[in-house]
C-alpha atoms as a PDB file:
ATOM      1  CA  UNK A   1      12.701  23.717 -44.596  1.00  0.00           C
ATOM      2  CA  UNK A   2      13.188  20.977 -41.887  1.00  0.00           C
ATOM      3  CA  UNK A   3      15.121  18.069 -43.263  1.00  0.00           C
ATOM      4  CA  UNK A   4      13.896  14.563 -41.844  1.00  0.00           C
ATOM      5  CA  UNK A   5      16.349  14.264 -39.250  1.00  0.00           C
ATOM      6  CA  UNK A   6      15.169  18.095 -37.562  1.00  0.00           C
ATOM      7  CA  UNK A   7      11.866  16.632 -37.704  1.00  0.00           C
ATOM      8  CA  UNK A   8      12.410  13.111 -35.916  1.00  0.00           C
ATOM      9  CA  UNK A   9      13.854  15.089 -33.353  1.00  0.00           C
ATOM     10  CA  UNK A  10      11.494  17.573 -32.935  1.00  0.00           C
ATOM     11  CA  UNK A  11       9.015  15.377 -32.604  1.00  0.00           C
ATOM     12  CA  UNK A  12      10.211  12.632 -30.244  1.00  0.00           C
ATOM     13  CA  UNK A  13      11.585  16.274 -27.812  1.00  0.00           C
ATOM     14  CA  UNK A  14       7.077  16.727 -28.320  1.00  0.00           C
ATOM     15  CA  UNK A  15       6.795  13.282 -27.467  1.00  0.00           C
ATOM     16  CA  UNK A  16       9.133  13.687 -24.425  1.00  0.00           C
ATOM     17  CA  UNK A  17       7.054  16.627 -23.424  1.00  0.00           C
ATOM     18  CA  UNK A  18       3.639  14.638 -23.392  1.00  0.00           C
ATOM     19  CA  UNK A  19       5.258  11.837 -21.550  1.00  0.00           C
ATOM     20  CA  UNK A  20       6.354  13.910 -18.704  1.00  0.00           C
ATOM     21  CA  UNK A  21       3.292  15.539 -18.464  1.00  0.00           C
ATOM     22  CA  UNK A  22       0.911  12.685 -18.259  1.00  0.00           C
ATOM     23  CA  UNK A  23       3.452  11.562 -15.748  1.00  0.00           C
ATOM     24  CA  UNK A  24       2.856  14.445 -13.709  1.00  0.00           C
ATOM     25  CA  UNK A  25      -0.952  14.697 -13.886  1.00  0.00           C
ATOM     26  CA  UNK A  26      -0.854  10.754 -12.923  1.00  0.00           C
ATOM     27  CA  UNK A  27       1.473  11.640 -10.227  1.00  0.00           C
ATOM     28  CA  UNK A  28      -0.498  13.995  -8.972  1.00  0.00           C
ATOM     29  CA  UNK A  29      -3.936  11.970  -9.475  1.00  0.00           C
ATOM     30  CA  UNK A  30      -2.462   9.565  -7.095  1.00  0.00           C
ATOM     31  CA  UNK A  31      -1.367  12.101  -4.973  1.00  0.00           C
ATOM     32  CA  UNK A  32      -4.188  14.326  -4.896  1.00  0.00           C
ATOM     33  CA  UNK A  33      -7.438  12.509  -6.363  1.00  0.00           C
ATOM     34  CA  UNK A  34      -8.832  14.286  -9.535  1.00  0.00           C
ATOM     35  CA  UNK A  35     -10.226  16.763  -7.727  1.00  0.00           C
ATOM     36  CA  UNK A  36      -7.958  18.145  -5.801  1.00  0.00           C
ATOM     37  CA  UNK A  37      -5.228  18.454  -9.437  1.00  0.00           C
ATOM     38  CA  UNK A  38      -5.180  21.511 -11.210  1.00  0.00           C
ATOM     39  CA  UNK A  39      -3.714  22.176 -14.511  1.00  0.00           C
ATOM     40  CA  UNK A  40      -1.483  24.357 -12.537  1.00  0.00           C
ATOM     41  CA  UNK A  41       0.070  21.863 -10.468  1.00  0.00           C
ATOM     42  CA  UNK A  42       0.600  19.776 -13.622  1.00  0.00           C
ATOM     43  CA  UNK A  43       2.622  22.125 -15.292  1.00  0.00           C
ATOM     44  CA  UNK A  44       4.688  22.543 -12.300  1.00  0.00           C
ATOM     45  CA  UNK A  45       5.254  19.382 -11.476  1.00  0.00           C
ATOM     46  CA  UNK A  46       6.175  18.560 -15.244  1.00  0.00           C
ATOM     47  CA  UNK A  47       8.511  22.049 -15.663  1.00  0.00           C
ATOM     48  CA  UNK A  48       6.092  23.049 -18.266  1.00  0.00           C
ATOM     49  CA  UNK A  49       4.011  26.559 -18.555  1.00  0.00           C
ATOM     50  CA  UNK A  50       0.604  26.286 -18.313  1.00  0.00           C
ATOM     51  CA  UNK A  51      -0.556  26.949 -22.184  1.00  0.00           C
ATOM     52  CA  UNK A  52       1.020  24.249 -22.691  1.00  0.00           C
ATOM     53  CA  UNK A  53      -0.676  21.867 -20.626  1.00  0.00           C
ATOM     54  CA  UNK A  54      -4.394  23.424 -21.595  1.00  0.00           C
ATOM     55  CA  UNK A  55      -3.032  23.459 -25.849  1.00  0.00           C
ATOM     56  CA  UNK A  56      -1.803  19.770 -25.075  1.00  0.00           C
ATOM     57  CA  UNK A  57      -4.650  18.185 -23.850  1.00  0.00           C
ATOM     58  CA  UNK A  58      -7.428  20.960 -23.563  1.00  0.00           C
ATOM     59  CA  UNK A  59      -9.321  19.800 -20.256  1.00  0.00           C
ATOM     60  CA  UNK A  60      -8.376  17.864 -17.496  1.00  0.00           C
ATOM     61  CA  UNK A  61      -9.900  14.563 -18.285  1.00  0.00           C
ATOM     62  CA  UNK A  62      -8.429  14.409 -21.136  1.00  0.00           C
ATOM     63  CA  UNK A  63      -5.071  14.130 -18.332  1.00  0.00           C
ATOM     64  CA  UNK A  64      -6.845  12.067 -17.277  1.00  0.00           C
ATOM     65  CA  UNK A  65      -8.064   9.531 -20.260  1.00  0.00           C
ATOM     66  CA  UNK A  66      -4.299   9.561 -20.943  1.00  0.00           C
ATOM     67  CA  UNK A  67      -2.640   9.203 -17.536  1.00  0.00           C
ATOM     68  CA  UNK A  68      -5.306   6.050 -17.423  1.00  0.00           C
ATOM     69  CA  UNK A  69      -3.964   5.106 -20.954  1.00  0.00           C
ATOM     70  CA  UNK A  70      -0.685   5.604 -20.017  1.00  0.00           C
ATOM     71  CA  UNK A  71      -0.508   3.574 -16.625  1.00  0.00           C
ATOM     72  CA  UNK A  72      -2.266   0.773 -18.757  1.00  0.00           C
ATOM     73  CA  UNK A  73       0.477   0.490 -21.853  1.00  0.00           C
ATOM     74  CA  UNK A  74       3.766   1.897 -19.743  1.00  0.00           C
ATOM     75  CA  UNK A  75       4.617   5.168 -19.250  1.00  0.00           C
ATOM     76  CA  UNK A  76       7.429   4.834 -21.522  1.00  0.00           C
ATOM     77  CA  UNK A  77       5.515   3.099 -24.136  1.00  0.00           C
ATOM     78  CA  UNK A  78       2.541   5.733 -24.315  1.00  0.00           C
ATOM     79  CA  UNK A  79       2.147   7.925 -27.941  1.00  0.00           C
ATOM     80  CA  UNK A  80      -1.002   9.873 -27.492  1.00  0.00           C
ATOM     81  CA  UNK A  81      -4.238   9.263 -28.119  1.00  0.00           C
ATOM     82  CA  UNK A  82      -5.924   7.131 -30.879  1.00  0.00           C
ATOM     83  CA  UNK A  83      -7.802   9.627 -33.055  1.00  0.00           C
ATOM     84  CA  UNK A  84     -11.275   8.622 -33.014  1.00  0.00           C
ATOM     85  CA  UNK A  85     -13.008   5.495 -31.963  1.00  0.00           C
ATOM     86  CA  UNK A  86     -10.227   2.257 -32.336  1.00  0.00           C
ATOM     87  CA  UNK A  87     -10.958  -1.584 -31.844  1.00  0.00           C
ATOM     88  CA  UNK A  88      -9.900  -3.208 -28.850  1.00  0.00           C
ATOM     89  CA  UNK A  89      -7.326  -5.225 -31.192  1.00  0.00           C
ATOM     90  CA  UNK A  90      -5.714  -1.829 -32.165  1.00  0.00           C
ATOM     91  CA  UNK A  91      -4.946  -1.057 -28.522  1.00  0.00           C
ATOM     92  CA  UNK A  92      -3.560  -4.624 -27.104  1.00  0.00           C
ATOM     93  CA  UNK A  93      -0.504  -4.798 -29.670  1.00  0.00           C
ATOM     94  CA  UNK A  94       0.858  -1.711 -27.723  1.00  0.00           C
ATOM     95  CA  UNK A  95       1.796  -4.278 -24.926  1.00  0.00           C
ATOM     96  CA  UNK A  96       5.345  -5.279 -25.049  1.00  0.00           C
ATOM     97  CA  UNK A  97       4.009  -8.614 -24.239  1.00  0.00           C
ATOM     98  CA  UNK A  98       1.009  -9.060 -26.270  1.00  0.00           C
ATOM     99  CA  UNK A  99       2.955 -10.364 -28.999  1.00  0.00           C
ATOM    100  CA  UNK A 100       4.565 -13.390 -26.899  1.00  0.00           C
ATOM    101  CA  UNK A 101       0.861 -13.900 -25.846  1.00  0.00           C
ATOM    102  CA  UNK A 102      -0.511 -14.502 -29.345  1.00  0.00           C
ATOM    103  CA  UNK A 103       2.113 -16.700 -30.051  1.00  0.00           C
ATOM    104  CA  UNK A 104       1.958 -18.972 -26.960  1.00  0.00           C
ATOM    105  CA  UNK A 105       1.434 -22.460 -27.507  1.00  0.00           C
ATOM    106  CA  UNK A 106      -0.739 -23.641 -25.302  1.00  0.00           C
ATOM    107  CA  UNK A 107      -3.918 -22.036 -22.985  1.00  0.00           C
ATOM    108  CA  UNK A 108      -1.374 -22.702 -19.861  1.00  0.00           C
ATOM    109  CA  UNK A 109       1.652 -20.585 -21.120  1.00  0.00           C
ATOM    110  CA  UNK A 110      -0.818 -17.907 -22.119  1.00  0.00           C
ATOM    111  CA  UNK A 111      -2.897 -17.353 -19.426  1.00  0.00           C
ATOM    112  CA  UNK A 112       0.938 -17.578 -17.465  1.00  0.00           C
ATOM    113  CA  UNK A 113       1.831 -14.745 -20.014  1.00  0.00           C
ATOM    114  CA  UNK A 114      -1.118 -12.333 -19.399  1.00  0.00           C
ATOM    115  CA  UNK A 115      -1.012 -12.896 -15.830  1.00  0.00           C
ATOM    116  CA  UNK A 116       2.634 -11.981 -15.117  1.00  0.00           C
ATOM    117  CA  UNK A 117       2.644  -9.071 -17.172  1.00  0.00           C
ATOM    118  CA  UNK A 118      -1.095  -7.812 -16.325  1.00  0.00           C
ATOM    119  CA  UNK A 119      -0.124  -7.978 -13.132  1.00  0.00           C
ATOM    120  CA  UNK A 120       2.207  -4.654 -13.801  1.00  0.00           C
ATOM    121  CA  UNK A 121      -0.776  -3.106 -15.315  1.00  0.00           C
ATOM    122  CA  UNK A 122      -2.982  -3.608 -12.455  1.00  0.00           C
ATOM    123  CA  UNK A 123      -0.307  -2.131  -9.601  1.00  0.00           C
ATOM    124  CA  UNK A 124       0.334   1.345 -12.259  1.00  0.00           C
ATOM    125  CA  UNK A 125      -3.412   1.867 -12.289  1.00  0.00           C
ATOM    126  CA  UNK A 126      -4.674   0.768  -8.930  1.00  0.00           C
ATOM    127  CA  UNK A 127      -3.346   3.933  -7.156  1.00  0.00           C
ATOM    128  CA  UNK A 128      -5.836   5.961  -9.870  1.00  0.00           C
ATOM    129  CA  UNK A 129      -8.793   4.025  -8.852  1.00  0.00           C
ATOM    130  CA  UNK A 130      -9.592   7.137  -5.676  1.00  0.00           C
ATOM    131  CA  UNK A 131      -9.017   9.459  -8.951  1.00  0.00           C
ATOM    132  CA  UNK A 132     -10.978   7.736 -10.478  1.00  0.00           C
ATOM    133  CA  UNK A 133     -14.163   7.452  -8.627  1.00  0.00           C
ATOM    134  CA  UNK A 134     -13.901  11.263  -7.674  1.00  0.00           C
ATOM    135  CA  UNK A 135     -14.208  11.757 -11.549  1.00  0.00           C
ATOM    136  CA  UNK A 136     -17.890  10.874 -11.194  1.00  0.00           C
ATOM    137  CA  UNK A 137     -19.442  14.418 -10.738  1.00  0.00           C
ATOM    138  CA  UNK A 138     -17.387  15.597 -13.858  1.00  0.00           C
ATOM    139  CA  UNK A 139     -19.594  14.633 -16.810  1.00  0.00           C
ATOM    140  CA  UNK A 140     -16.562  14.905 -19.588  1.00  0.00           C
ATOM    141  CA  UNK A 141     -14.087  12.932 -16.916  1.00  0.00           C
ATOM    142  CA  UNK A 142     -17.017  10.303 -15.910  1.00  0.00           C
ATOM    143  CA  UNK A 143     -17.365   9.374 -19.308  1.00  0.00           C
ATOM    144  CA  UNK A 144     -13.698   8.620 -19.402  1.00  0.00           C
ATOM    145  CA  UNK A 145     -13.954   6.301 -16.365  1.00  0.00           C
ATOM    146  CA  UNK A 146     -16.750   4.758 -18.624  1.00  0.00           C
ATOM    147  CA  UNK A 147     -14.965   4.072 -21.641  1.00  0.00           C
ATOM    148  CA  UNK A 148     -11.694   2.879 -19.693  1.00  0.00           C
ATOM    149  CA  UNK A 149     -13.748   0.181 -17.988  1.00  0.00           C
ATOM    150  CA  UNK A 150     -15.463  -0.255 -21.900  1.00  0.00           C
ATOM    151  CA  UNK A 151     -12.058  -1.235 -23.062  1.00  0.00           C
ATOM    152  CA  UNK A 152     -11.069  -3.162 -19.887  1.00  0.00           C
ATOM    153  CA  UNK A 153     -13.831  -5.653 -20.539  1.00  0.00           C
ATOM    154  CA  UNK A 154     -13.751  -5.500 -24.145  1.00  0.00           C
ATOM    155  CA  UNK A 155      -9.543  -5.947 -23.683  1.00  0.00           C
ATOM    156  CA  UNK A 156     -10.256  -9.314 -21.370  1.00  0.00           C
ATOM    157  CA  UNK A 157     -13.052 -10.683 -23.997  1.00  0.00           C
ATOM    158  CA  UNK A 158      -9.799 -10.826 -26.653  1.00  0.00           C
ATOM    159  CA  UNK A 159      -7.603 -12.106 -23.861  1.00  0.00           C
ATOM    160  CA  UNK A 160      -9.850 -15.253 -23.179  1.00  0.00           C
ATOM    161  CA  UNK A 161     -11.099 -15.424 -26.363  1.00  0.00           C
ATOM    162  CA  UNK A 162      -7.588 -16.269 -27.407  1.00  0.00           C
ATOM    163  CA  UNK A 163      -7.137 -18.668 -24.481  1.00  0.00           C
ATOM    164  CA  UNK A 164      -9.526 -20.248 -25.435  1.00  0.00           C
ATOM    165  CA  UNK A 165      -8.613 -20.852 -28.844  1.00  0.00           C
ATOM    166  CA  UNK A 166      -5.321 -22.431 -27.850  1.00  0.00           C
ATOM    167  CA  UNK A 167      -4.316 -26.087 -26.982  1.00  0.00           C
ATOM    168  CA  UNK A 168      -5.694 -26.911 -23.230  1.00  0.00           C
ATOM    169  CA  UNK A 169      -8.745 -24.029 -23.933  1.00  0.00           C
ATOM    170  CA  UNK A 170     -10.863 -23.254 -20.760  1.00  0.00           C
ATOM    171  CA  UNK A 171     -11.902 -26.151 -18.569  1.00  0.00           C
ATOM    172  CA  UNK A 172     -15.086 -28.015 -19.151  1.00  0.00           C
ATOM    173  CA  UNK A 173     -18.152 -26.439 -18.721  1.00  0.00           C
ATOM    174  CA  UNK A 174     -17.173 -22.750 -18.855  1.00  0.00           C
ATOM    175  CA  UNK A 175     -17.696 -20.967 -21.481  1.00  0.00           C
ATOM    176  CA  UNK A 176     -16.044 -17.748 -23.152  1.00  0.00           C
ATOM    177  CA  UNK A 177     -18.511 -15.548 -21.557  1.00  0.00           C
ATOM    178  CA  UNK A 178     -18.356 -16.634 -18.122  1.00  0.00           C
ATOM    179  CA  UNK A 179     -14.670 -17.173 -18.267  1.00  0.00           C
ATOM    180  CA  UNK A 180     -14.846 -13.252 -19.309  1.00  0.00           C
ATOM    181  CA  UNK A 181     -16.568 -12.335 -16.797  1.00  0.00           C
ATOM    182  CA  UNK A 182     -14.533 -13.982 -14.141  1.00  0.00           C
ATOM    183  CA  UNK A 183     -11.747 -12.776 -14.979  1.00  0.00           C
ATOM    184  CA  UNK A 184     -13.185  -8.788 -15.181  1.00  0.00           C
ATOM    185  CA  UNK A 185     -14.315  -9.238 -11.340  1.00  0.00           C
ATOM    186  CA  UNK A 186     -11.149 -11.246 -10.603  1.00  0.00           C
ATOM    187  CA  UNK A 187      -8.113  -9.430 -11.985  1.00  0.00           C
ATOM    188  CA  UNK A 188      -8.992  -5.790 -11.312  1.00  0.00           C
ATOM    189  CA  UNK A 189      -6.682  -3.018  -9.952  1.00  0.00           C
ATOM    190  CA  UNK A 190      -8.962  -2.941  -7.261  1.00  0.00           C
ATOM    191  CA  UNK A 191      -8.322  -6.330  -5.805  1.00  0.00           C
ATOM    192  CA  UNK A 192      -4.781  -5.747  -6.546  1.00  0.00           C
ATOM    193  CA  UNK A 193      -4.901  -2.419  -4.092  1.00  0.00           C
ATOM    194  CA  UNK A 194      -6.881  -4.821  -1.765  1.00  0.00           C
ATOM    195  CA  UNK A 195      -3.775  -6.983  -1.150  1.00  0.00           C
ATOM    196  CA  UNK A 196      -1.085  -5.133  -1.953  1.00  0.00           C
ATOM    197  CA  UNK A 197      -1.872  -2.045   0.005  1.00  0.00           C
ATOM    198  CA  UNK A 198      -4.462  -3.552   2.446  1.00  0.00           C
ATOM    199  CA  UNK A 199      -2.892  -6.573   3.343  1.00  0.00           C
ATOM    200  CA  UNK A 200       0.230  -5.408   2.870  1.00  0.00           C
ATOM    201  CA  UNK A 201       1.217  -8.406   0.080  1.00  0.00           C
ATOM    202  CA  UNK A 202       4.453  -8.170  -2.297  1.00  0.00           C
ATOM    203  CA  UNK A 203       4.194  -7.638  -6.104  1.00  0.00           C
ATOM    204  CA  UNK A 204       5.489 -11.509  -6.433  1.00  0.00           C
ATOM    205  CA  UNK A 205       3.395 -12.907  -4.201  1.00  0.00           C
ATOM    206  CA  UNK A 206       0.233 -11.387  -6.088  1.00  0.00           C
ATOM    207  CA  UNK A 207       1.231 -12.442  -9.025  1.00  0.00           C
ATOM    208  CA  UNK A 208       1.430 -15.938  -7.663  1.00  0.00           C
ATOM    209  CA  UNK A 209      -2.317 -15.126  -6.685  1.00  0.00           C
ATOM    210  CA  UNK A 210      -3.609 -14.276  -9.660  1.00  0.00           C
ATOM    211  CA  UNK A 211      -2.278 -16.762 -11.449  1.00  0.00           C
ATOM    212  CA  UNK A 212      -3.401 -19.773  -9.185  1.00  0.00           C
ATOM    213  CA  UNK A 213      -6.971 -18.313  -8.851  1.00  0.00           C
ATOM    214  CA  UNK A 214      -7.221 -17.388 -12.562  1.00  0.00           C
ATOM    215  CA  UNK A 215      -5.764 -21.031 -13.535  1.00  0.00           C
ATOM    216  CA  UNK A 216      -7.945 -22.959 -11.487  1.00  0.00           C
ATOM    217  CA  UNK A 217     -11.047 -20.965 -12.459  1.00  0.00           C
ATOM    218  CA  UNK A 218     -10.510 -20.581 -16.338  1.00  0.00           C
ATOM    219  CA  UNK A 219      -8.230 -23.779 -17.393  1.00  0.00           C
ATOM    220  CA  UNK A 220      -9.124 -26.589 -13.982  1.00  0.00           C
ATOM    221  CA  UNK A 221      -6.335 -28.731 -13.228  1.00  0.00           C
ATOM    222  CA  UNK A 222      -3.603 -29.686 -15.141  1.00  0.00           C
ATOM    223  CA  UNK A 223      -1.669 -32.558 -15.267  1.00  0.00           C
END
């Protein structure tokens, strides 16, 4: 009979196992696009056989619901799945940050909060985005594209919501809907690509975007 200890270990050597191969199948997402990945070169790349990729996961968009899920919360921070359907509010705590967001004080040191660490989240996905679209003609992976982009918007909804509810709020005349939506067109992995990769911009000085464009639009000036 295992005794506690044999089991931790076990467990965090399966966990270990996962890790490096969602790492691999994002790796080779990037890489490759989703098409061009095979469950092969997964289990190469993450020094794995092949069974146990397919008795892992089962299909490749599940790779790739969790290399999306993964990129989102940190590599190093992923567990698996949520079994079943979850509420958005399940999902944020697995943020390092999100607990330093809750507690900030005002609407300013929030938004400042999301901003610099979203930021991260935006460069580990962007690079998936090709992957991404070239899901499309795969109905199981398509519908994974769907739900990610679900929880994105459902994610930012808390995010201003709780803005909102803070000392400062949103400025005048914008309301919790439109400040949502804003911010879904505005901080997107895509737009990060767009300057980082396209224009050739450095991690700090998006960040410094972001936050200026997101400030102005969502809180107005401050004194």
């Amino acid at each position: 009979m295992s005794t506690p200890k044999v089991a931790a270990s076990r467990a965090e050597r399966t966990l270990a196992t996962r890790r490096r191969m969602v790492r691999a199948a994002y790796d080779l997402f990037c890489a490759h696009g989703y098409l061009g990945t095979t469950i092969t070169a997964v289990a190469k790349e993450a020094a794995v056989a092949v069974p146990t990729v397919y008795y892992t996961f089962g299909t490749k968009a599940a790779l790739l619901d969790e290399s999306i899920g993964a990129a989102i919360a940190g590599f190093d921070r992923w567990p698996q799945p949520p079994p079943g359907p979850v509420e958005i509010t399940e999902l944020l705590p697995w943020h390092s940050w999100w607990a330093d967001f809750e507690a900030a004080e005002t609407s300013v040191a929030a938004l400042d909060i999301f901003v610099t660490h979203g930021v991260g989240v935006l460069q580990r996905v962007g690079p998936l985005i090709p992957a991404m679209h070239g899901a499309t003609g795969d109905a199981e992976a398509a519908a994974v594209v769907r739900i990610a982009e679900e929880r994105r918007v459902d994610s930012y909804r808390e995010v201003v919501r709780l803005i909102a509810s803070k000392p400062g709020g949103l400025r005048r005349g914008v309301s919790s809907t439109q400040a949502t939506d804003m911010v879904v067109v505005l901080f997107s992995a895509e737009l990060y690509q767009s300057l980082a990769v396209g224009r050739g911009w450095s991690h700090r000085r998006c960040v410094g975007f972001f936050r200026d464009v997101l400030t102005a639009q969502l809180l107005g000036a401050r004194e």
